[in-house]
N, C-alpha and C. Protein backbone atom coordinates (compact mmCIF):
# COMPACT_ATOMS: atom_id res chain seq x y z
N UNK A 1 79.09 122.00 107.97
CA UNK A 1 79.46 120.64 108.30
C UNK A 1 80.21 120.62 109.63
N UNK A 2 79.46 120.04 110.76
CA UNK A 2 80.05 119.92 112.18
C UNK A 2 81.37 118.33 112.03
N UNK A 3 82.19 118.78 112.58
CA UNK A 3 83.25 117.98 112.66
C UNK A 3 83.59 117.43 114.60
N UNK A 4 83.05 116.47 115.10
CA UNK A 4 83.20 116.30 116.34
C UNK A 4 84.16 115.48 117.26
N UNK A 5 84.80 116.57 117.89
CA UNK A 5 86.00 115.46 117.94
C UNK A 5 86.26 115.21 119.92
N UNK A 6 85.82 113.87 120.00
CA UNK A 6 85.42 113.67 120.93
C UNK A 6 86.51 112.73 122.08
N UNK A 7 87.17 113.74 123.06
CA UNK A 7 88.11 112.90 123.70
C UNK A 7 88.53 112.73 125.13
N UNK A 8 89.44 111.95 125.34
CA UNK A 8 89.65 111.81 127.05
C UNK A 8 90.80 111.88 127.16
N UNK A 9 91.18 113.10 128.54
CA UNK A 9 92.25 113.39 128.46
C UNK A 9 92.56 113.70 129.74
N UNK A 10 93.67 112.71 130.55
CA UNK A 10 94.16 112.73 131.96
C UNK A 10 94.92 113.92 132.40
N UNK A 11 96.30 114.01 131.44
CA UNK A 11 97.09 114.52 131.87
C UNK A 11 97.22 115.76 130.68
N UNK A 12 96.54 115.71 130.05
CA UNK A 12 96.61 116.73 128.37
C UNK A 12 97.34 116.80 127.50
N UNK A 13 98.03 115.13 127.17
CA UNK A 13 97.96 115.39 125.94
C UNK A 13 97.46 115.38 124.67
N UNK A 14 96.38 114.26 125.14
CA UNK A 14 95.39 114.11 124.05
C UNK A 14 94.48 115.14 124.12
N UNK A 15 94.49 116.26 124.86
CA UNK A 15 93.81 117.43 125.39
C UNK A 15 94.51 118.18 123.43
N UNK A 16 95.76 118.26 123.79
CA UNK A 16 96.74 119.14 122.82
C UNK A 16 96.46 118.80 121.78
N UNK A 17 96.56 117.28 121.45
CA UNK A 17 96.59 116.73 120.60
C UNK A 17 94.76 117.37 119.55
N UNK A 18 93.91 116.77 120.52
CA UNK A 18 92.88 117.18 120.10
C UNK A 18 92.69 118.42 119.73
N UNK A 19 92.95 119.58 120.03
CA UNK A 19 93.28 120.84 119.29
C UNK A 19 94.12 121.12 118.17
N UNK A 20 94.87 120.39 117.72
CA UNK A 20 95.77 120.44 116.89
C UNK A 20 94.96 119.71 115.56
N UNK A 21 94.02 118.92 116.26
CA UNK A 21 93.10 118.39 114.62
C UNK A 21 91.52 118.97 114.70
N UNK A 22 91.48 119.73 115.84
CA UNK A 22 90.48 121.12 115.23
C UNK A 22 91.19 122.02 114.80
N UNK A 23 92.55 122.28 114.53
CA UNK A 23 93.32 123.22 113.43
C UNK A 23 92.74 122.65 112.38
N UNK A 24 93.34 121.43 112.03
CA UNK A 24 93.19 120.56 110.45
C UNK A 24 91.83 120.54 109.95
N UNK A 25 90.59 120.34 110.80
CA UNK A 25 89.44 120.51 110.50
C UNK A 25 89.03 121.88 109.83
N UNK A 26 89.53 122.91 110.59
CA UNK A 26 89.09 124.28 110.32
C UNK A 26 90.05 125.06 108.93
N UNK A 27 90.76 124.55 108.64
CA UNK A 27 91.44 124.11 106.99
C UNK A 27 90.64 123.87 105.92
N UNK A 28 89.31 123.01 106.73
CA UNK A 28 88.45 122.45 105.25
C UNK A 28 87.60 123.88 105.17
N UNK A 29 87.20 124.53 104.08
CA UNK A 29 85.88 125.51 103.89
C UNK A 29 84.87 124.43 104.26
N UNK A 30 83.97 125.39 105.10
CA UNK A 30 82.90 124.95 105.51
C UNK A 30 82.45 123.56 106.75
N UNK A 31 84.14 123.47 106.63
CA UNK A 31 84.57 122.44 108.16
C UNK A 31 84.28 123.57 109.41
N UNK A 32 83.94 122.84 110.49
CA UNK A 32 83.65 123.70 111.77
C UNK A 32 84.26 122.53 112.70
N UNK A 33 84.89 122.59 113.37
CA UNK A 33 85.47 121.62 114.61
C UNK A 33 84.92 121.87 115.95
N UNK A 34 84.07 120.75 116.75
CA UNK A 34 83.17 121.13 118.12
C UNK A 34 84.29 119.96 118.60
N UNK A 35 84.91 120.64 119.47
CA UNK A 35 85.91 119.83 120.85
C UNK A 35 84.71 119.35 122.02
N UNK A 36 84.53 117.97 122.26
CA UNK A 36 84.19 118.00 123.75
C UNK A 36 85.05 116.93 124.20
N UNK A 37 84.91 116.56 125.49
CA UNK A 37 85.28 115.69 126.27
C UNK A 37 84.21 114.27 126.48
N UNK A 38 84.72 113.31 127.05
CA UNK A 38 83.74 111.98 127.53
C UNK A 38 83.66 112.47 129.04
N UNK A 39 82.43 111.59 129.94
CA UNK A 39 82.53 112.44 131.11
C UNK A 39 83.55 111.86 132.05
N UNK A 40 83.70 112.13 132.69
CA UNK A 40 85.05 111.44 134.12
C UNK A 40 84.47 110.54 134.86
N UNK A 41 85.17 109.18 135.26
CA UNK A 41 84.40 108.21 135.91
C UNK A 41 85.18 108.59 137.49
N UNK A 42 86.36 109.01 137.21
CA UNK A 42 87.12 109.29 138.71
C UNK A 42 86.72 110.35 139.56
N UNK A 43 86.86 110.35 140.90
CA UNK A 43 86.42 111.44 141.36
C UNK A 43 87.53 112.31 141.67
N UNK A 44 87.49 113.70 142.08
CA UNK A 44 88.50 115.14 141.54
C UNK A 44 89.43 114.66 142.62
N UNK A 45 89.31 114.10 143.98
CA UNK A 45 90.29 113.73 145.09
C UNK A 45 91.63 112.42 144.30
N UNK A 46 90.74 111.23 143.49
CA UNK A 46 91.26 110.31 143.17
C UNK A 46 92.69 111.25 142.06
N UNK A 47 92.03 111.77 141.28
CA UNK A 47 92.49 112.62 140.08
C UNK A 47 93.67 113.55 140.68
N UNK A 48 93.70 114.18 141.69
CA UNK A 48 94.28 115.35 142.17
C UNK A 48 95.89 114.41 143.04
N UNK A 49 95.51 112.65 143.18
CA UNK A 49 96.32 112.20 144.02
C UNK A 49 96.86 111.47 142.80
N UNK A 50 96.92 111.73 141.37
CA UNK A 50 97.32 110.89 140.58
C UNK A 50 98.24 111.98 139.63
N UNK A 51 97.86 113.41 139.93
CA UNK A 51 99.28 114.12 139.40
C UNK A 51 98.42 114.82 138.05
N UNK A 52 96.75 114.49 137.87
CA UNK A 52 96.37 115.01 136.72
C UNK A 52 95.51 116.07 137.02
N UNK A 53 95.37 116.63 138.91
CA UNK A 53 94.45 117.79 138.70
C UNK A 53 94.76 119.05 138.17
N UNK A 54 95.92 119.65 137.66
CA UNK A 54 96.16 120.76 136.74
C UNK A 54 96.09 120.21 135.31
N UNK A 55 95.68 119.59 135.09
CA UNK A 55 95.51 119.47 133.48
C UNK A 55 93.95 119.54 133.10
N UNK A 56 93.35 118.84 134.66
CA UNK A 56 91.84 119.11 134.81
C UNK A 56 91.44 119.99 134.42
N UNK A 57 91.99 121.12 135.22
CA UNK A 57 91.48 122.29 135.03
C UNK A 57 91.91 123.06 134.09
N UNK A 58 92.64 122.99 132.93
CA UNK A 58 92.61 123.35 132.06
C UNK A 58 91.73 123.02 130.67
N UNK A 59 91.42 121.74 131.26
CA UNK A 59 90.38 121.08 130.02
C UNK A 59 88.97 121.77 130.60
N UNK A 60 88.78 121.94 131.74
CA UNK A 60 87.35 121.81 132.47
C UNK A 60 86.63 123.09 131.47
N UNK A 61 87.09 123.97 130.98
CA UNK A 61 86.24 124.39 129.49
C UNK A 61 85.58 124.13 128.71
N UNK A 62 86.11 122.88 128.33
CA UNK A 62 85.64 122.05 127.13
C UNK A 62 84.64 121.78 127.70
N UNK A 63 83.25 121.35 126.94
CA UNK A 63 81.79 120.62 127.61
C UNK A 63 81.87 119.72 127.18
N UNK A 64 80.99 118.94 128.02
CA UNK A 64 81.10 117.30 128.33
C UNK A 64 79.80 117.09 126.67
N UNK A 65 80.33 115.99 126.41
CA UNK A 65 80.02 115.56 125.20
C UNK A 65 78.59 114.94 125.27
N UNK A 66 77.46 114.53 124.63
CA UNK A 66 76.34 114.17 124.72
C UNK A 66 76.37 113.17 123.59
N UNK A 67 75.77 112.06 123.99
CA UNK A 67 74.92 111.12 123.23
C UNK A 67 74.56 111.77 121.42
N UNK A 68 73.58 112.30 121.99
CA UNK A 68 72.63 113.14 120.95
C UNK A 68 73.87 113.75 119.79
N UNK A 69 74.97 114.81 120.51
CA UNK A 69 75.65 115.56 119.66
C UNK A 69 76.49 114.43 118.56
N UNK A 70 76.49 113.19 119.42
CA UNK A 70 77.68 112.49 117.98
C UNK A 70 76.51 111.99 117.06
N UNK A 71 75.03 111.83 117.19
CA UNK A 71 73.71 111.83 116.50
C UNK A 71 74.28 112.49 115.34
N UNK A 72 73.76 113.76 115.75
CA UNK A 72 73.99 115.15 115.01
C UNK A 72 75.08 115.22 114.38
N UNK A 73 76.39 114.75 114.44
CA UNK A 73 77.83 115.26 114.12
C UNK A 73 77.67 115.13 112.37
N UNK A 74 78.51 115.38 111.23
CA UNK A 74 78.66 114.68 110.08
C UNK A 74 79.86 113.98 109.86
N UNK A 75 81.11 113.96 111.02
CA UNK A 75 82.08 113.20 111.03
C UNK A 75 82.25 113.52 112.55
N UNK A 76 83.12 111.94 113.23
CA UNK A 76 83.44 112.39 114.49
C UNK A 76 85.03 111.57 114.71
N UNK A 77 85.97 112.54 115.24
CA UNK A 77 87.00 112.09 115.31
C UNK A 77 87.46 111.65 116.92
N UNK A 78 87.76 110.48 117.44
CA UNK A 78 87.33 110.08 118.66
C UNK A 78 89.38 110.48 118.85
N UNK A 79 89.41 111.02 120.08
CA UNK A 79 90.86 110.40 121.04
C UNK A 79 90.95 109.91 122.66
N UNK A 80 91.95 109.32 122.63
CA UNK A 80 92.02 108.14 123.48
C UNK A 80 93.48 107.90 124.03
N UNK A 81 93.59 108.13 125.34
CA UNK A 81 95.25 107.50 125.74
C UNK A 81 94.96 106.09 125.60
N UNK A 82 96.66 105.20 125.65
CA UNK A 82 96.38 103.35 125.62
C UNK A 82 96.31 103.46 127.02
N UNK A 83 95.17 102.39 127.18
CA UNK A 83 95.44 101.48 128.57
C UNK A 83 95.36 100.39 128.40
N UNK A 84 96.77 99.64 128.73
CA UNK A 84 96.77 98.15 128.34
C UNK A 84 96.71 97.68 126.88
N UNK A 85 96.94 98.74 125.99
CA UNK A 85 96.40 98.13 124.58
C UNK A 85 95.77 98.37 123.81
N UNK A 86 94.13 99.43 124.91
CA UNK A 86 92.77 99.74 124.59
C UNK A 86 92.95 100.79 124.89
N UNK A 87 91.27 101.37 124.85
CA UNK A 87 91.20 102.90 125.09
C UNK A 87 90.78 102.62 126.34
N UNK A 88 90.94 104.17 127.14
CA UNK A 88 90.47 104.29 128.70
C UNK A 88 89.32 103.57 128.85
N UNK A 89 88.89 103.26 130.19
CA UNK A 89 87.92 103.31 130.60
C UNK A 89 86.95 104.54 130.63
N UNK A 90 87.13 105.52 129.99
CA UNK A 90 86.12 106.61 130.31
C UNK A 90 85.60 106.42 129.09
N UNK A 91 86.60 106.21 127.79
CA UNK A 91 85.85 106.50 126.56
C UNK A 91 85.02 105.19 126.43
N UNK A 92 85.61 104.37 126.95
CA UNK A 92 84.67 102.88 126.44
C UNK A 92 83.57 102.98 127.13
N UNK A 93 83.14 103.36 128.24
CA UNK A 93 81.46 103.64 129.43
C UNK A 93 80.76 104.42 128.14
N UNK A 94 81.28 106.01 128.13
CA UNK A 94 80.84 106.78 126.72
C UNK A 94 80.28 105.65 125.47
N UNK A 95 80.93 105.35 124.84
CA UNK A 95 80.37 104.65 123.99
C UNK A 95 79.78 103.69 124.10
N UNK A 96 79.65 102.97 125.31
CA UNK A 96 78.69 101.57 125.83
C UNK A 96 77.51 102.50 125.91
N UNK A 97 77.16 103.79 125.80
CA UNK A 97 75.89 104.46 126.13
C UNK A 97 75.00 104.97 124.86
N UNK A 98 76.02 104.30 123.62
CA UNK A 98 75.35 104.45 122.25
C UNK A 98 74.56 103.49 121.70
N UNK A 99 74.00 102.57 122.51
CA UNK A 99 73.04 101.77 122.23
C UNK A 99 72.10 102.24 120.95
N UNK A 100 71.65 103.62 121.54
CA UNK A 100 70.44 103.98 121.53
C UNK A 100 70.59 104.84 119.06
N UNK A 101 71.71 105.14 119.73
CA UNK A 101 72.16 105.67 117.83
C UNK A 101 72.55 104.42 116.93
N UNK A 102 73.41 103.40 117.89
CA UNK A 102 73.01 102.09 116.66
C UNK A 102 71.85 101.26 116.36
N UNK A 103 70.66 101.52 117.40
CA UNK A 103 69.58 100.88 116.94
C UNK A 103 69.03 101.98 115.96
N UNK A 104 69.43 103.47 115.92
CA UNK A 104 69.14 104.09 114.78
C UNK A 104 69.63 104.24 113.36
N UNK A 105 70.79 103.59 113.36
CA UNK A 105 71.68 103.74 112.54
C UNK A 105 72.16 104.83 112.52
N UNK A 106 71.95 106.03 113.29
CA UNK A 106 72.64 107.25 113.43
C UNK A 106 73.86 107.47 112.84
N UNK A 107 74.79 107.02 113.10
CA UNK A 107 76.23 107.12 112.59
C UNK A 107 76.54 106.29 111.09
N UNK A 108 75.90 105.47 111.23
CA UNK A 108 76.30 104.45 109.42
C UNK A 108 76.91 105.73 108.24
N UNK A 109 77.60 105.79 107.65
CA UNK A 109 78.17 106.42 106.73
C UNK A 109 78.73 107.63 106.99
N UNK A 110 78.96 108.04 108.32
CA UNK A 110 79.87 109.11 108.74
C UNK A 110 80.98 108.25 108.47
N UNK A 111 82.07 109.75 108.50
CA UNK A 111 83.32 109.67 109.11
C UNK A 111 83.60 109.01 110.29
N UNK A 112 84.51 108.40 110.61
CA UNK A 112 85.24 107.96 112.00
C UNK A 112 86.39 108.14 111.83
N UNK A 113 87.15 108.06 113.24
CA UNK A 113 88.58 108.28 112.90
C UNK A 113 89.03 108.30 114.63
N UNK A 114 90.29 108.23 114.66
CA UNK A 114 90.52 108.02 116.33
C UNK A 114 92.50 108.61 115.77
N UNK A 115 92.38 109.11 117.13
CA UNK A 115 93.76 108.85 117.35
C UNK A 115 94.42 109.35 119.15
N UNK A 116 95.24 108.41 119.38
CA UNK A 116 95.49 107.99 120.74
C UNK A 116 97.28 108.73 121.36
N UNK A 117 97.33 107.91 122.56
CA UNK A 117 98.80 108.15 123.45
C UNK A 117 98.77 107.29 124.13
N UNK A 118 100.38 107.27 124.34
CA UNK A 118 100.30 105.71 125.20
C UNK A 118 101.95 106.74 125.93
N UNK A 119 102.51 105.55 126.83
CA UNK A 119 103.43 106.39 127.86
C UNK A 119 104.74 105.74 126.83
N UNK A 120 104.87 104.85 125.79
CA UNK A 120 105.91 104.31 125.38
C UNK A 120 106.11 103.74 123.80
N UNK A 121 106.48 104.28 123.53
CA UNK A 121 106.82 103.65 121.63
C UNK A 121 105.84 102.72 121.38
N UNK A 122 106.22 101.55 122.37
CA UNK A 122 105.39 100.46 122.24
C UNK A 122 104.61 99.95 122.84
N UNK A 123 103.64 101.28 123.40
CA UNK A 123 102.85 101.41 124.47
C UNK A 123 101.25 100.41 124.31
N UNK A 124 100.90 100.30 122.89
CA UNK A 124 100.07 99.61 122.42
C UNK A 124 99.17 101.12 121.41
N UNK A 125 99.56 101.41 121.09
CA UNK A 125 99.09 102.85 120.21
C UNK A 125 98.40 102.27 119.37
N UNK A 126 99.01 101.37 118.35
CA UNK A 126 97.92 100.85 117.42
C UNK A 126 97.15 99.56 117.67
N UNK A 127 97.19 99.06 118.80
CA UNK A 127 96.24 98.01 119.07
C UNK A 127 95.27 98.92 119.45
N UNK A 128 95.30 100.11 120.22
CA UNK A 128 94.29 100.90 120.66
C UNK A 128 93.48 101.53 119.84
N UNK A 129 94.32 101.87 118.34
CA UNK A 129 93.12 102.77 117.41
C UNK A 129 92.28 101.71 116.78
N UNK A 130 93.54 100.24 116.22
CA UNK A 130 92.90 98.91 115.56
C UNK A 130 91.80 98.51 116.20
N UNK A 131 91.50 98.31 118.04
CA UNK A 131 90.81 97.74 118.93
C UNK A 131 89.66 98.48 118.80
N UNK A 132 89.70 100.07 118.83
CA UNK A 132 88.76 101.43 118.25
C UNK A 132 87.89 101.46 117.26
N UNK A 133 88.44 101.01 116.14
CA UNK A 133 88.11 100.56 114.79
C UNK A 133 86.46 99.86 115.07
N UNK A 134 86.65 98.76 115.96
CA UNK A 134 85.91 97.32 115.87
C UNK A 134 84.74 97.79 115.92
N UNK A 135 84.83 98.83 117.55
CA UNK A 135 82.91 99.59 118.03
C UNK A 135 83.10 100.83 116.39
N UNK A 136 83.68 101.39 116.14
CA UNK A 136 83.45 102.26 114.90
C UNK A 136 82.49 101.52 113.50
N UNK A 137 83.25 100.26 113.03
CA UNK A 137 82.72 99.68 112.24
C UNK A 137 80.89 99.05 112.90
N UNK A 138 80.66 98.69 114.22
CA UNK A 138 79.33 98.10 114.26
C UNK A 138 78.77 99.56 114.31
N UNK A 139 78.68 100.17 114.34
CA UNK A 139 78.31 101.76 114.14
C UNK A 139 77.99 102.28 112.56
N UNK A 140 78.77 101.54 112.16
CA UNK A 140 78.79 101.32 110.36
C UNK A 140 79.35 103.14 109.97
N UNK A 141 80.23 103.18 110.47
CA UNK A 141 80.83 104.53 110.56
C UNK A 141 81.95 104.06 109.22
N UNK A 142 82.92 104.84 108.61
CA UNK A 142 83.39 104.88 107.48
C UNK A 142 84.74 105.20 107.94
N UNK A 143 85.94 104.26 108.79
CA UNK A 143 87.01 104.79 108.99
C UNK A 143 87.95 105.61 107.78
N UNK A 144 88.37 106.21 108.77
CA UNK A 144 89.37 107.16 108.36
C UNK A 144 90.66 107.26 108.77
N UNK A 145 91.82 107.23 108.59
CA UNK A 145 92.88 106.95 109.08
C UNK A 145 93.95 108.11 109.01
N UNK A 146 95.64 107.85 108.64
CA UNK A 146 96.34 108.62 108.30
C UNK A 146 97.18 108.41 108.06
N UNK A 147 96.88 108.23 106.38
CA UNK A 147 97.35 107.60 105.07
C UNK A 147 99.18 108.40 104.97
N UNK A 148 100.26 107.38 104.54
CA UNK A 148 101.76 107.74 104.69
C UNK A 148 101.53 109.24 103.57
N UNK A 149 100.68 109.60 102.81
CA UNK A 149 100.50 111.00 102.07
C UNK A 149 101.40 111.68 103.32
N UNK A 150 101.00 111.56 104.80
CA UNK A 150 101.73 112.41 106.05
C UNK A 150 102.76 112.07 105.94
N UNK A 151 103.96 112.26 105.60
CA UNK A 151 105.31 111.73 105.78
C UNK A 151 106.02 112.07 107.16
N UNK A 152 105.19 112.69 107.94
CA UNK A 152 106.13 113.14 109.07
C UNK A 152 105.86 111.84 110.00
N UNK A 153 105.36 111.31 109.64
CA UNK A 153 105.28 109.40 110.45
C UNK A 153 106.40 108.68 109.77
N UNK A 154 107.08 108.67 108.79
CA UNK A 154 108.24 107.86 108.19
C UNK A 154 109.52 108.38 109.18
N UNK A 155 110.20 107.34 108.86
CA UNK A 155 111.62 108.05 109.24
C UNK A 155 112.27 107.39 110.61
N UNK A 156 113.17 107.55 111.22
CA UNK A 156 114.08 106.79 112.51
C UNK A 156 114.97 107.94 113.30
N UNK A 157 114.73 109.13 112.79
CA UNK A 157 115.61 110.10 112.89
C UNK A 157 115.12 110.22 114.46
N UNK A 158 114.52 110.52 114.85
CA UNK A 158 113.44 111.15 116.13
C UNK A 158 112.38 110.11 116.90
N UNK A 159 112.28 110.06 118.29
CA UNK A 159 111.12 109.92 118.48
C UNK A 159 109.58 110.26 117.73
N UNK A 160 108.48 109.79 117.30
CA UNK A 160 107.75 110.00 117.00
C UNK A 160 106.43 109.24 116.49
N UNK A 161 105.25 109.70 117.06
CA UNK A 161 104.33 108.74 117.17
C UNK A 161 103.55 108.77 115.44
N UNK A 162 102.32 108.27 115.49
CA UNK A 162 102.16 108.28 114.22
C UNK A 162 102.01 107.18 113.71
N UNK A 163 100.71 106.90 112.78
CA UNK A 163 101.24 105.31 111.74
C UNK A 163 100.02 105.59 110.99
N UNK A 164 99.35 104.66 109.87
CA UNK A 164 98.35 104.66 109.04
C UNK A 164 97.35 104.44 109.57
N UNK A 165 96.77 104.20 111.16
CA UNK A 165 95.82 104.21 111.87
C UNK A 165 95.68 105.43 112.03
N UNK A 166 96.49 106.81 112.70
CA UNK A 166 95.55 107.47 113.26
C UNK A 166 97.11 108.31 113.51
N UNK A 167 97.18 109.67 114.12
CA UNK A 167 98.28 110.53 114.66
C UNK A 167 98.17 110.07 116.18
N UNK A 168 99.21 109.83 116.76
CA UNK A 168 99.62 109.48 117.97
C UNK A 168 100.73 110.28 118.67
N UNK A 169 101.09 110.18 120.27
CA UNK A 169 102.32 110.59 120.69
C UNK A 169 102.33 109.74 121.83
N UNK A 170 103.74 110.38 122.14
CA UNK A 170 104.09 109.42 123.36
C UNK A 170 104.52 110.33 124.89
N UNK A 171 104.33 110.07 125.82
CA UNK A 171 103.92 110.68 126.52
C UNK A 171 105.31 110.42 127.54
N UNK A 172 105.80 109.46 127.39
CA UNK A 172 106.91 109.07 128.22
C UNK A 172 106.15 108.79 129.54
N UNK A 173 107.05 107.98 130.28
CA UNK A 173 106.68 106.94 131.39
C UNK A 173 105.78 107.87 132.57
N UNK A 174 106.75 108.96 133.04
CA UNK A 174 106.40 109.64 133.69
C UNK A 174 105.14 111.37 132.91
N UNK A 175 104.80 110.96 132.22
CA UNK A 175 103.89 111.75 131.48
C UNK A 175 104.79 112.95 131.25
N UNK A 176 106.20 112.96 131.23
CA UNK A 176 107.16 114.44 131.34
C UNK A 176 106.92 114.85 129.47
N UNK A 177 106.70 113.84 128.57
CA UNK A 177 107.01 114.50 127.51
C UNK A 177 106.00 114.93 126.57
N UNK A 178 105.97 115.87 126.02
CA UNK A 178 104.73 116.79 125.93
C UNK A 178 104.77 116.43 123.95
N UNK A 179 103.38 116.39 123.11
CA UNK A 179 103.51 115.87 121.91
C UNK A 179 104.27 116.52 121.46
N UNK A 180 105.31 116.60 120.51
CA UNK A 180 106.46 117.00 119.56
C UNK A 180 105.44 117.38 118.22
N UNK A 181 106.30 118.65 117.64
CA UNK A 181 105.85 119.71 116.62
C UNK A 181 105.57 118.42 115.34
N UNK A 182 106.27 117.37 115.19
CA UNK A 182 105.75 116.07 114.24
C UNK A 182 104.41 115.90 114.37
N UNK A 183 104.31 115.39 116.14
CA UNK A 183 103.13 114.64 116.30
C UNK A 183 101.72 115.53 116.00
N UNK A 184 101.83 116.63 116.30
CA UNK A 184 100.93 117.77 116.06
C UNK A 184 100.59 118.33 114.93
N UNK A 185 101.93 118.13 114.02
CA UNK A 185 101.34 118.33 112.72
C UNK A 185 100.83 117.00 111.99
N UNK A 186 101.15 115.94 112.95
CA UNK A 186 99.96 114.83 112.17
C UNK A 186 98.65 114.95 112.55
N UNK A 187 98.73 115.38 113.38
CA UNK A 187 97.02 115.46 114.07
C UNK A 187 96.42 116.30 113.23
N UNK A 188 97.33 117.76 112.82
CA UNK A 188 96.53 118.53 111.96
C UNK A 188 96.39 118.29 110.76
N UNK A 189 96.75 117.08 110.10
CA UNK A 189 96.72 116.69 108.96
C UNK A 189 95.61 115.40 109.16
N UNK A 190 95.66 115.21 109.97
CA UNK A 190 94.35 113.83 109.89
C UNK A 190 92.94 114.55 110.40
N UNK A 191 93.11 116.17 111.17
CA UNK A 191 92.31 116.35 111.22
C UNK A 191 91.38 116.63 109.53
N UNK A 192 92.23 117.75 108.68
CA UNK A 192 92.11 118.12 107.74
C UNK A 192 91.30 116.89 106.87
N UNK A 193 92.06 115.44 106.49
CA UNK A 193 91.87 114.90 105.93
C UNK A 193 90.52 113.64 105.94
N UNK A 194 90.27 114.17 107.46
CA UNK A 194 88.87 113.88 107.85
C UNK A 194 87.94 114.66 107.40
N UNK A 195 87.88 115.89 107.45
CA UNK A 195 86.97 116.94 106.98
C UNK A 195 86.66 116.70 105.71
N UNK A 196 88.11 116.73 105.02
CA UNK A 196 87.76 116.60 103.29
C UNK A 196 86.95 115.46 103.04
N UNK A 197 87.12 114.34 103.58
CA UNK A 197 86.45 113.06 103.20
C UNK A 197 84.70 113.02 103.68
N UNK A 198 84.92 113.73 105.16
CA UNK A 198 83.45 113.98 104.88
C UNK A 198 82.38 114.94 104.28
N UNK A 199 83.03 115.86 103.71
CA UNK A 199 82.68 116.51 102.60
C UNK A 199 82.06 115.79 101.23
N UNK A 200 82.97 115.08 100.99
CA UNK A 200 82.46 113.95 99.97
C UNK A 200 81.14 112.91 100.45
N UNK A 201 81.20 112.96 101.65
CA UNK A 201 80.23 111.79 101.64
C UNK A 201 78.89 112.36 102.04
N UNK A 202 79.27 113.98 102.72
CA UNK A 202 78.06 114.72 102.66
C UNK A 202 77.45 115.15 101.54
N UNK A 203 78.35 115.43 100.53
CA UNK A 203 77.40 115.98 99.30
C UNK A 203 76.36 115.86 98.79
């Protein structure tokens, strides 16, 4: 069972993040977690004058994600920094290019699942996974979320991202703050709890 977890990532933390729920995936027996990326609409000069070309190149490993492979996937877990509310512009082009799997129904009864970053508490984190949701459901995909079972989303003690949409972090204004050992173990718990669920619906 391929688990695909498909994301965009400027400055890396949804880079991190996204590794942290191919941990949780690779938890399930018989879960396998395939990391790719969406492709880049910016060019490497624009990128390099915006403070994100070393994070570039640390992602530039990962392969660029295909149409076809979220076809193929049996669950796909999408991430996304907020912009404005929403997801990037890179992931939304990406998915404007799935025409071609919802006239197949390709995706109807998978897994879905998202989870995002924004630069501020109240950066718009869950308008972005809620807003996520909308293209997931005409896809007829089967959200998945991350149910308070995670308790490391409760609480006032700490900064920390997180809610029943999806594992989140916050990145702080100046992108200085890097996801916290919370936020990471939510990711690896929504990864996990994605796997299990599509297990069930693969059977």
């Amino acid at each position: 069972m391929n688990v695909l977890i498909v994301y965009y990532s400027m400055y890396g933390h949804i880079h991190a993040m996204a590794q942290a729920v191919a941990q949780g995936v690779a938890q399930v027996p018989g879960a396998t977690p395939v990391l790719r990326r969406v492709p880049e609409t910016l060019p490497p000069e624009v990128l390099e004058k915006m403070g994100a070309g070393q994070a570039q190149k640390l992602m530039s490993n990962v392969p660029v994600c295909t149409v076809e492979e979220l076809g193929a996937a049996d669950a796909v877990i999408f991430g996304t920094p907020t912009r404005f509310g929403n997801m990037c512009g890179q992931m939304r082009q990406f998915l404007d290019s799935t025409g071609g799997l919802w006239v197949q129904g390709a995706l109807v009864g998978k897994a879905g699942s998202v989870f995002a970053s924004s630069a501020t508490q109240h950066g718009g984190q869950e308008s972005t996974i809620l807003s996520f949701h909308v293209t997931l459901l005409h896809q007829g995909m089967v959200i998945v979320g991350l149910p308070y079972a995670y308790q490391g989303q409760t609480g006032v003690e700490a900064v920390k991202g997180g809610s029943p949409y999806g594992a989140t972090t916050i990145a702080g204004a100046d992108g200085s703050r890097i996801p916290s050992e919370n936020d990471l173990e939510g990711a690896v718990w929504q990864g996990r709890h994605v796997a299990q669920i599509a297990a069930k619906l693969t059977a």
